[in-house]
Protein backbone atom coordinates (compact mmCIF):
# COMPACT_ATOMS: atom_id res chain seq x y z
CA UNK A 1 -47.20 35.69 31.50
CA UNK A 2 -46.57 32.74 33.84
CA UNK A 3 -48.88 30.78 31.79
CA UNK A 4 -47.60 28.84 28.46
CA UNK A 5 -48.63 30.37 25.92
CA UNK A 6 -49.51 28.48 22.53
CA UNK A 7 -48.02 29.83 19.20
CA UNK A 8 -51.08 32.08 17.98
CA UNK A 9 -51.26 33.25 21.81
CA UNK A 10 -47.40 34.40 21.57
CA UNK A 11 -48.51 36.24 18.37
CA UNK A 12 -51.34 38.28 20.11
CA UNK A 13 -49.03 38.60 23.09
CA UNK A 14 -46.65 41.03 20.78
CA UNK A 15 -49.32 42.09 18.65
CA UNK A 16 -50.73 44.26 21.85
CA UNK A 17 -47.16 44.85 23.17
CA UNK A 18 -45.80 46.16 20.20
CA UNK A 19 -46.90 49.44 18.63
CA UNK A 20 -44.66 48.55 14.77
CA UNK A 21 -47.20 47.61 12.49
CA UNK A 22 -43.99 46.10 10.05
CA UNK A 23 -43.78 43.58 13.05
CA UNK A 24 -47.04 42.87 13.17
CA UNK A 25 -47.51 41.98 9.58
CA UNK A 26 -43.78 39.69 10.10
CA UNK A 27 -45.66 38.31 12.51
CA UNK A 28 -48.84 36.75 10.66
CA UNK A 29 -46.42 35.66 8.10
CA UNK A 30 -44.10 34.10 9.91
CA UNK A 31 -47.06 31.96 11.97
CA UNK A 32 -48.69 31.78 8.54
CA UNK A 33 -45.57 29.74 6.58
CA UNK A 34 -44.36 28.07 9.67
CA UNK A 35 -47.12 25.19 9.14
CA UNK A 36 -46.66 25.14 5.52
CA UNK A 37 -42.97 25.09 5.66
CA UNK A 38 -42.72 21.94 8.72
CA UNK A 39 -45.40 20.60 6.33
CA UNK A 40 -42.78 20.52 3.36
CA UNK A 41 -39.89 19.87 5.13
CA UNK A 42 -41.81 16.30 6.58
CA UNK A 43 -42.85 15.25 3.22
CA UNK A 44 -39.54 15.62 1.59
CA UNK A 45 -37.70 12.26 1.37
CA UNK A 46 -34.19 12.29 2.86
CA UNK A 47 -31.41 11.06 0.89
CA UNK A 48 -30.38 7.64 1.64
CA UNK A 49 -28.07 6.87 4.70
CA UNK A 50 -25.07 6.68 3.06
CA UNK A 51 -21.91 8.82 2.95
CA UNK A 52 -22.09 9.64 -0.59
CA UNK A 53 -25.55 10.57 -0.53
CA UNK A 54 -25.49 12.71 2.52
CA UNK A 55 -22.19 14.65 1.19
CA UNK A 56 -24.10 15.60 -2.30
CA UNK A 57 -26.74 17.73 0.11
CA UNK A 58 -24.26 19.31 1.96
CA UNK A 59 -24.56 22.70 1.89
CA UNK A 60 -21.67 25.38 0.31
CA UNK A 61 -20.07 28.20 2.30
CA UNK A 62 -22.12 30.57 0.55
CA UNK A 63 -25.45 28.39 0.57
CA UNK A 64 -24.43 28.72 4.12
CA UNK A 65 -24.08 32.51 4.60
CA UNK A 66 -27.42 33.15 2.62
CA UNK A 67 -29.13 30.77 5.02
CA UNK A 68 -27.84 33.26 7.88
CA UNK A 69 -28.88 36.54 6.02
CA UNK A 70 -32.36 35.33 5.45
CA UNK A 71 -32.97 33.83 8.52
CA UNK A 72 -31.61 36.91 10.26
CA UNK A 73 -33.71 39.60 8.28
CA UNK A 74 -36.78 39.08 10.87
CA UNK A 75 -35.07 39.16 13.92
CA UNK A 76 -33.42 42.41 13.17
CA UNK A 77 -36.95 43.68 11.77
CA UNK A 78 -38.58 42.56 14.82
CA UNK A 79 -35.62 44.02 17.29
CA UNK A 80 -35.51 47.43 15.70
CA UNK A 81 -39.40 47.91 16.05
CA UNK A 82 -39.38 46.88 19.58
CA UNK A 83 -40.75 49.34 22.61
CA UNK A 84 -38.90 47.10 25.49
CA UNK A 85 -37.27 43.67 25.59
CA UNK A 86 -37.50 40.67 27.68
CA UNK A 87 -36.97 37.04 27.87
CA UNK A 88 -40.13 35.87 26.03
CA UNK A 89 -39.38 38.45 23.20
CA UNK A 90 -36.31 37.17 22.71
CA UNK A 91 -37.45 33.35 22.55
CA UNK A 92 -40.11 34.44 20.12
CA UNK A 93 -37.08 36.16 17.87
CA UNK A 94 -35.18 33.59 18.07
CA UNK A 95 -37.85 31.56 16.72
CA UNK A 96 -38.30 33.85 13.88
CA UNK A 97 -34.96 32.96 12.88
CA UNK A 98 -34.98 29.58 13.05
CA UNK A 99 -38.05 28.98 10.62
CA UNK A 100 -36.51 31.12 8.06
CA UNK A 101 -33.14 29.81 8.39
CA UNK A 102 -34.23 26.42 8.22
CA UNK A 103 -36.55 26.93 5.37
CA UNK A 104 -33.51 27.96 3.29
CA UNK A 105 -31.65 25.34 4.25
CA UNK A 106 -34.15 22.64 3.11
CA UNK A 107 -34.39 24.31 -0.04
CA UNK A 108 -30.35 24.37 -0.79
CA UNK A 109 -30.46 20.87 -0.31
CA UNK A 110 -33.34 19.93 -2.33
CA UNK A 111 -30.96 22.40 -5.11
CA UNK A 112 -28.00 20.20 -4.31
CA UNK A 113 -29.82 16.77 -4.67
CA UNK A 114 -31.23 17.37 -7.48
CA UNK A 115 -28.16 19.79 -9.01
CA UNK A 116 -25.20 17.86 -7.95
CA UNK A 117 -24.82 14.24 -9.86
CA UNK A 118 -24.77 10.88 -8.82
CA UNK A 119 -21.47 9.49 -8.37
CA UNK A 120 -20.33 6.05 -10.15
CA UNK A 121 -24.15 5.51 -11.41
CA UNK A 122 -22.48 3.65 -14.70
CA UNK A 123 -19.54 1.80 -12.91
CA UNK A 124 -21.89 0.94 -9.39
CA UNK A 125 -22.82 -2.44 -11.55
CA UNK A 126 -18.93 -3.85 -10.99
CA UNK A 127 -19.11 -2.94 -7.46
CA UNK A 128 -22.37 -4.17 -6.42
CA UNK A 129 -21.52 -7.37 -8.54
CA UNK A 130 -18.75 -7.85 -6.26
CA UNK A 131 -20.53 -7.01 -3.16
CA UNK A 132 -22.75 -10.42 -2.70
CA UNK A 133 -19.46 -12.31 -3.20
CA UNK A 134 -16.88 -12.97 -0.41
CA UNK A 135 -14.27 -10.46 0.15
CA UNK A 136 -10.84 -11.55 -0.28
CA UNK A 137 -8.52 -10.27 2.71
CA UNK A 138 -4.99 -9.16 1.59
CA UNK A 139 -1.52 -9.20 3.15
CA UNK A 140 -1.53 -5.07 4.89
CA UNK A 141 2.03 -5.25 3.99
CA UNK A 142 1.40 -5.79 0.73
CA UNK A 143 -1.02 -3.45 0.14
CA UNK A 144 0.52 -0.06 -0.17
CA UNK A 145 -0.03 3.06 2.03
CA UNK A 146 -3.65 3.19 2.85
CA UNK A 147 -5.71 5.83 4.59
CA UNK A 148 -5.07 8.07 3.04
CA UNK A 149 -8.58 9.12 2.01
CA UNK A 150 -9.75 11.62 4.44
CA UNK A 151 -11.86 14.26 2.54
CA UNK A 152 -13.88 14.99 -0.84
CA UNK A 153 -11.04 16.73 -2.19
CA UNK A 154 -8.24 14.48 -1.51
CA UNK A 155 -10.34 11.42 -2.90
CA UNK A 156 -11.12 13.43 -6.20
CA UNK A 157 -6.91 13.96 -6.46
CA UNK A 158 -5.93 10.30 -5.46
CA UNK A 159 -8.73 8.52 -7.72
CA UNK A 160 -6.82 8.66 -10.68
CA UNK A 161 -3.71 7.27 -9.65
CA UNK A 162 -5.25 4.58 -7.50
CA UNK A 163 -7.23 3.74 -10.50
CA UNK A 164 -3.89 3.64 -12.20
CA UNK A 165 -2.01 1.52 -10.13
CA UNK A 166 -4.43 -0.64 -10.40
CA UNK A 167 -4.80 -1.43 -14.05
CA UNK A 168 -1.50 -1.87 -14.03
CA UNK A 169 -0.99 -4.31 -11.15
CA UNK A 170 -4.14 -6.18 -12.91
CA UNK A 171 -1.90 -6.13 -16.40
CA UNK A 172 1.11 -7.72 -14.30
CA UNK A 173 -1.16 -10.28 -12.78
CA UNK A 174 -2.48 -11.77 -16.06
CA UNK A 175 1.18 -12.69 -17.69
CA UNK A 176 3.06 -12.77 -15.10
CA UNK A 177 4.96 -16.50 -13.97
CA UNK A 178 6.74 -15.43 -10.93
CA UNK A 179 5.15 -16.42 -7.78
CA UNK A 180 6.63 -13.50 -5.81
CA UNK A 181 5.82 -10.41 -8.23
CA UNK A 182 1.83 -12.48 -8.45
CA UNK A 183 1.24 -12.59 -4.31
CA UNK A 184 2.79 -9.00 -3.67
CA UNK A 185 1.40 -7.60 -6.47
CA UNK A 186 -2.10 -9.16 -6.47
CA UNK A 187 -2.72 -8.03 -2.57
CA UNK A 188 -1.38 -4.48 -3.82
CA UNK A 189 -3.92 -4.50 -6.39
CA UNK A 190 -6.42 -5.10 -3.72
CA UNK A 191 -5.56 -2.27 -1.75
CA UNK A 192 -5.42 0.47 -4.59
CA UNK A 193 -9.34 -1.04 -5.32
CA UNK A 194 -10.24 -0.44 -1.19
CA UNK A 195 -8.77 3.16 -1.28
CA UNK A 196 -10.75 3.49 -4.67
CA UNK A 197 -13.74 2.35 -2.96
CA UNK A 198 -13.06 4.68 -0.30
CA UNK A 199 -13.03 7.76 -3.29
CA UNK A 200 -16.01 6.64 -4.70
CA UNK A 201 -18.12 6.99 -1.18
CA UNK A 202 -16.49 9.95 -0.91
CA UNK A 203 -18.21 11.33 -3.96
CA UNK A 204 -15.37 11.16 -6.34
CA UNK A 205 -15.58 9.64 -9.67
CA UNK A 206 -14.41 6.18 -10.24
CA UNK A 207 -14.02 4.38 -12.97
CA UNK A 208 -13.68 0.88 -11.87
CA UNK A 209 -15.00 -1.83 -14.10
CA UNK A 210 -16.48 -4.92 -13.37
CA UNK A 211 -13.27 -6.85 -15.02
CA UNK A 212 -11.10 -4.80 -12.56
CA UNK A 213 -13.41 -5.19 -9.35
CA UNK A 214 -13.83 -8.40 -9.72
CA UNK A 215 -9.80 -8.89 -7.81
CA UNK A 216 -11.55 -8.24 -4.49
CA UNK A 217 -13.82 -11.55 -5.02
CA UNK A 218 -12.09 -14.71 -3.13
CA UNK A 219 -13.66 -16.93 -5.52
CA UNK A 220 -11.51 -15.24 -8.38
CA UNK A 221 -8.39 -14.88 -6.60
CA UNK A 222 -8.67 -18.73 -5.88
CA UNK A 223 -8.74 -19.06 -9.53
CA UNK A 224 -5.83 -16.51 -9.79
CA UNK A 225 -3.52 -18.45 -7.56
CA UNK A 226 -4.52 -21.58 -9.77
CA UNK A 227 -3.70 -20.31 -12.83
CA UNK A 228 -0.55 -19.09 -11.54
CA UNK A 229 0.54 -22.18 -10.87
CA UNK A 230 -0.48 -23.85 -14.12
CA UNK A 231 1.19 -20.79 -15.93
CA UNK A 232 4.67 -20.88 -13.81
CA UNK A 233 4.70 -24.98 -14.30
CA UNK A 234 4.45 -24.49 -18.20
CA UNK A 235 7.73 -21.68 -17.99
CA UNK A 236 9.22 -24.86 -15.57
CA UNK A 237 8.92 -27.44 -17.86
CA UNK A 238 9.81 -25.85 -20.99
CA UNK A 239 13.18 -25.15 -19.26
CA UNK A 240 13.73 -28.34 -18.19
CA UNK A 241 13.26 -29.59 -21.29
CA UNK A 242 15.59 -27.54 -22.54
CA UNK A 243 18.07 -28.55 -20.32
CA UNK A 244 20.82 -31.42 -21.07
CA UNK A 245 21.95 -32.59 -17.50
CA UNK A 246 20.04 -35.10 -15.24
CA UNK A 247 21.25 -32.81 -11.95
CA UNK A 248 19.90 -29.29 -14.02
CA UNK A 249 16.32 -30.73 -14.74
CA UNK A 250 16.27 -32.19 -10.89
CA UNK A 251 17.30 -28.60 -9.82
CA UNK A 252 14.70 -26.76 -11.88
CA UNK A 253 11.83 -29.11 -10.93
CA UNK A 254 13.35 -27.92 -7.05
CA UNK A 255 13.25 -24.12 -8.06
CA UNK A 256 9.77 -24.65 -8.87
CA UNK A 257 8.02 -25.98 -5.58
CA UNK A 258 10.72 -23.79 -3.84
CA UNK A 259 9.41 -20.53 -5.72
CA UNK A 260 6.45 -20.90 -4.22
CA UNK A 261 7.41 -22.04 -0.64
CA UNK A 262 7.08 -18.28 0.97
CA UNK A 263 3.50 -18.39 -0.25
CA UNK A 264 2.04 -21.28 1.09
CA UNK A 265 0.55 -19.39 4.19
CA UNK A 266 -1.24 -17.70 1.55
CA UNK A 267 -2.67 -20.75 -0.71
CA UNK A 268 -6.03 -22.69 0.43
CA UNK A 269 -5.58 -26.34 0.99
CA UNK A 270 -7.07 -27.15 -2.70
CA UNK A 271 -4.01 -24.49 -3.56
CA UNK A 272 -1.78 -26.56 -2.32
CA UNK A 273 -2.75 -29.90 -3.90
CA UNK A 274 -2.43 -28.76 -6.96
CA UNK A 275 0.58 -26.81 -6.68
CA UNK A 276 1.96 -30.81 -5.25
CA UNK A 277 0.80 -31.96 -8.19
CA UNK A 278 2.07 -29.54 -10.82
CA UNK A 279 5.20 -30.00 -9.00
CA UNK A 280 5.49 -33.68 -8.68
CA UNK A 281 4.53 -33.88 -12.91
CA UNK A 282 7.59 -31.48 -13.25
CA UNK A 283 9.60 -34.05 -11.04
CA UNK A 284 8.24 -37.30 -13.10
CA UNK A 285 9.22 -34.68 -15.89
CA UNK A 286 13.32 -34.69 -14.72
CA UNK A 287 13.59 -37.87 -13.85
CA UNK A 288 11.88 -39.52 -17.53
CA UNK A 289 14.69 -37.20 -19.26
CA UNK A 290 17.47 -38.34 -16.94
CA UNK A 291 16.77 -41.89 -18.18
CA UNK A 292 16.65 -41.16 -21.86
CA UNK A 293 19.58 -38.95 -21.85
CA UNK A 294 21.19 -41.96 -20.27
């Protein structure tokens, strides 16, 4: 026995060692499936690299335990039939195990693929729309708690309410014409959509649509920010229309630019110029009134 032995010269080895002809027959049909089944298991595709598609594979406690059972039926066969025991024997049941065991498992997860669904296969079009734009970065103190995704089951419980917060911080967004409540509330919007996305690789499902997704893209917060400014300089000027006092409309054509002060860190250059011009039209604005009131 000090020479290796190939795998159809380990199966004569216990063929003449071992007077249990139930062995002997486990025996040929273990060899005999052991080709067929590496043969299977090479020409089955794996499921992409990706979190979401390796977690719809995984196998269940109980896909688990039957697994054991099965691959532990010809070990115990081959143990109980056995006239003595050594170290090759028990390589050789080990092995008898392993192919069984393994076989099973291949075969759950083929059941699991094809069983369990897809995750986001409608609402994947908003995302991926996003994805060959540039990310917007938001404020982390703006953004809410985050990580707090950590498992299947937790994203399947916080989906919903992320989801939630999220339509309505993207209801707030589109009306409102304070600069604070926009900035705050637009960054928080982004992180309920990142803890979504989070869910959705976890398996869970997500709803997102492309109109809501699209609050991650830079190019559309830009706009965002612009209309923001156009929106709050309309609310401006109305009131200093309104007003009847050179020193009131100077002051509200102030508030304005000053509203938005806090934020500048947080506007692009191009921002900026036009928040100096919407602000310097709501100046012009004050001043024309002062001298017709007077």
């Amino acid at each position: 026995m000090g020479k290796k032995l190939s795998p159809y010269g380990r199966k004569e080895w216990h063929r003449k060692h071992s007077g249990n002809k139930t062995v002997h027959k486990s025996i040929d049909a273990v060899f005999r499936g052991t080709g067929s089944a590496v043969g299977a298991m090479a020409k089955v595709k794996t499921p992409e690299s990706t979190l979401e598609e390796w977690q719809r594979t995984n196998l269940t406690g109980k896909q688990l335990l039957i697994s054991c059972v099965v691959g532990a039926i010809l070990p115990a066969m081959a143990l109980f039939g056995a006239d003595e025991i050594n170290s090759m024997y028990l390589v050789v049941v080990a092995f008898f195990f392993l192919i069984p065991f393994l076989v099973m498992v291949l075969i759950f997860k083929i059941i699991n693929i094809i069983t369990r669904p897809r995750t986001m296969q409608a609402p994947t079009a908003g995302w991926e729309a996003t994805e060959e734009e540039r990310y917007y970065s938001p404020n982390p103190e703006w953004m809410g708690q985050t990580d707090l995704v950590d498992s299947r089951a937790n994203a399947r419980i916080l989906a919903p309410q992320f989801l939630k917060q999220a339509q309505e911080s993207a209801k707030i967004l589109q009306t409102t014409t304070d600069p604070s409540t926009f900035f705050t509330r637009y960054d928080f919007c982004v992180g309920r959509l990142m803890e979504l996305e989070k869910c959705r690789k976890y398996g869970a499902s997500v709803s997102a649509t492309a109109d809501l997704v699209k609050y991650r893209s830079l190019a559309f917060r830009d706009g965002a920010v612009n209309d923001i400014i156009h929106r709050t300089e309309e609310k401006y000027r109305t009131k200093i229309e309104s007003l009847k006092t050179p020193t009131a409309k100077k002051n509200w054509a102030e508030k304005y630019h000053q509203a938005f002060e806090p934020y500048l860190p947080y506007m692009s250059d191009n921002q900026k110029t036009v928040l100096g011009e919407a602000s310097a039209e709501l100046f012009a604005l004050a001043e024309s009134n002062s001298v017709e009131d007077v």
